[in-house]
Protein backbone atom coordinates (compact mmCIF):
# COMPACT_ATOMS: atom_id res chain seq x y z
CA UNK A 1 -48.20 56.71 -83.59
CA UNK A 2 -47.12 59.51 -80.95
CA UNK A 3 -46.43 58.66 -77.65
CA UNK A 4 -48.04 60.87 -75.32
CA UNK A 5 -45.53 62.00 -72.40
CA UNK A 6 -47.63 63.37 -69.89
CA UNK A 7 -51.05 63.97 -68.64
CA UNK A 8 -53.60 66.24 -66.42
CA UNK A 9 -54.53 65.33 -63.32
CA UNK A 10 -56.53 66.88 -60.42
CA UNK A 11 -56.09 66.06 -57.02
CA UNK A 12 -57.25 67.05 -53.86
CA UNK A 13 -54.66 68.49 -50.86
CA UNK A 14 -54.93 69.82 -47.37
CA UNK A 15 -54.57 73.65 -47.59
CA UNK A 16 -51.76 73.04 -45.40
CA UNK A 17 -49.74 70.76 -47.63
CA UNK A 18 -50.48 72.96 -50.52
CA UNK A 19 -49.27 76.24 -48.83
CA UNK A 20 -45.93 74.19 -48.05
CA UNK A 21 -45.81 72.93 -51.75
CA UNK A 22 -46.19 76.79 -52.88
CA UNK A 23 -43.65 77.70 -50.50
CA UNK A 24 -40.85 75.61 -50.96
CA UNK A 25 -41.32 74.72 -54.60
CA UNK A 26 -43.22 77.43 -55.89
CA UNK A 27 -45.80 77.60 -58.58
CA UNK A 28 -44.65 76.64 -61.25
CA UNK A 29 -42.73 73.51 -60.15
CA UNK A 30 -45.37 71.72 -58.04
CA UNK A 31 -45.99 68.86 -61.24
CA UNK A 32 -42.41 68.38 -61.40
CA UNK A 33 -41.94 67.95 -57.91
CA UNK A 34 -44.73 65.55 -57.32
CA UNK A 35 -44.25 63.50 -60.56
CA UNK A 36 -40.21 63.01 -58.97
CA UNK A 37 -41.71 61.94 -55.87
CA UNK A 38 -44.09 59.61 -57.25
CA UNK A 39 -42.03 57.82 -60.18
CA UNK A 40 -39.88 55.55 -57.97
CA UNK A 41 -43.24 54.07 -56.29
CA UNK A 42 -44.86 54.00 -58.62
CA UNK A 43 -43.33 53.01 -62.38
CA UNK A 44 -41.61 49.41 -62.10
CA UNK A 45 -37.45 50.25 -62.75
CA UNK A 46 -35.54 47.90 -64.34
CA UNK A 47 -32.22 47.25 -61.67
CA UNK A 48 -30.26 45.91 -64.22
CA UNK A 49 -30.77 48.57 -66.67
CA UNK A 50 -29.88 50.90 -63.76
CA UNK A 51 -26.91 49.05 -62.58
CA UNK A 52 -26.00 48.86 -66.29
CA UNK A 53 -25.89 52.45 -66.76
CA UNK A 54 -23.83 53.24 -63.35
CA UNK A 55 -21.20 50.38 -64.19
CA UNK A 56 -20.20 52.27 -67.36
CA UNK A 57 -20.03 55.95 -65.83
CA UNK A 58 -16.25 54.63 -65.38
CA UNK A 59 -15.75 58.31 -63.38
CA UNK A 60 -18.46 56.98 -60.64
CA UNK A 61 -17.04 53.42 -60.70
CA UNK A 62 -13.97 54.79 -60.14
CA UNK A 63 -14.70 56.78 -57.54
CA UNK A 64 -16.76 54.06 -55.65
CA UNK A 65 -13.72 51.46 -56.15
CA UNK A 66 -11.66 54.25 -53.76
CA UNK A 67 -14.44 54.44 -51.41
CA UNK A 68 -14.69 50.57 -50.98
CA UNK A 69 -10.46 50.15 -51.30
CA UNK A 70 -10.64 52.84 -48.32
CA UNK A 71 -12.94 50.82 -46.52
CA UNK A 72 -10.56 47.72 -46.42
CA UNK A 73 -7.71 50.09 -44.88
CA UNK A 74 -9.74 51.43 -42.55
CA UNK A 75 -11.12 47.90 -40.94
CA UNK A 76 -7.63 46.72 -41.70
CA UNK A 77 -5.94 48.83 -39.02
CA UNK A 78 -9.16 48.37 -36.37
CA UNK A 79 -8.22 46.67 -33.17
CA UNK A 80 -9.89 43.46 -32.98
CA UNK A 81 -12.02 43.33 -30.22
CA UNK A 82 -12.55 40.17 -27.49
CA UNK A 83 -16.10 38.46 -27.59
């Protein structure tokens, strides 16, 4: 059986938020740029999936490891402050 991967819909939009869809996305991209907008309200996500996939982009782990490392150093050499 073939799994269908999209589908039509209609809807209904204020001629101004239509005009401002044409505009900045143009024509041809308005589906796209809805169905983007929508997806993460709408289709559940599965976190650890998600957190699976970044964890083994070893280039972005990498790169968030020197981020978090530079973090320390920088709270490291802040003067503590009185309460």
């Amino acid at each position: 059986m073939e799994m269908e991967t999209s589908r039509q819909l209609t809807i209904t939009v204020d001629v101004d938020v239509y005009e401002g869809l044409h505009s900045v996305v143009g024509s041809g991209g308005i589906s796209r740029f809805l169905n983007d907008l929508a997806r993460p309200l709408v289709v559940d996500q599965d976190l650890s999936a998600g957190y699976a996939a970044m964890a083994a982009d070893e280039a972005r782990e990498a790169e968030a490891e020197a981020w978090s490392e530079g973090l320390v150093g920088d709270v490291a050499n802040e003067p503590r402050r009185g309460r």
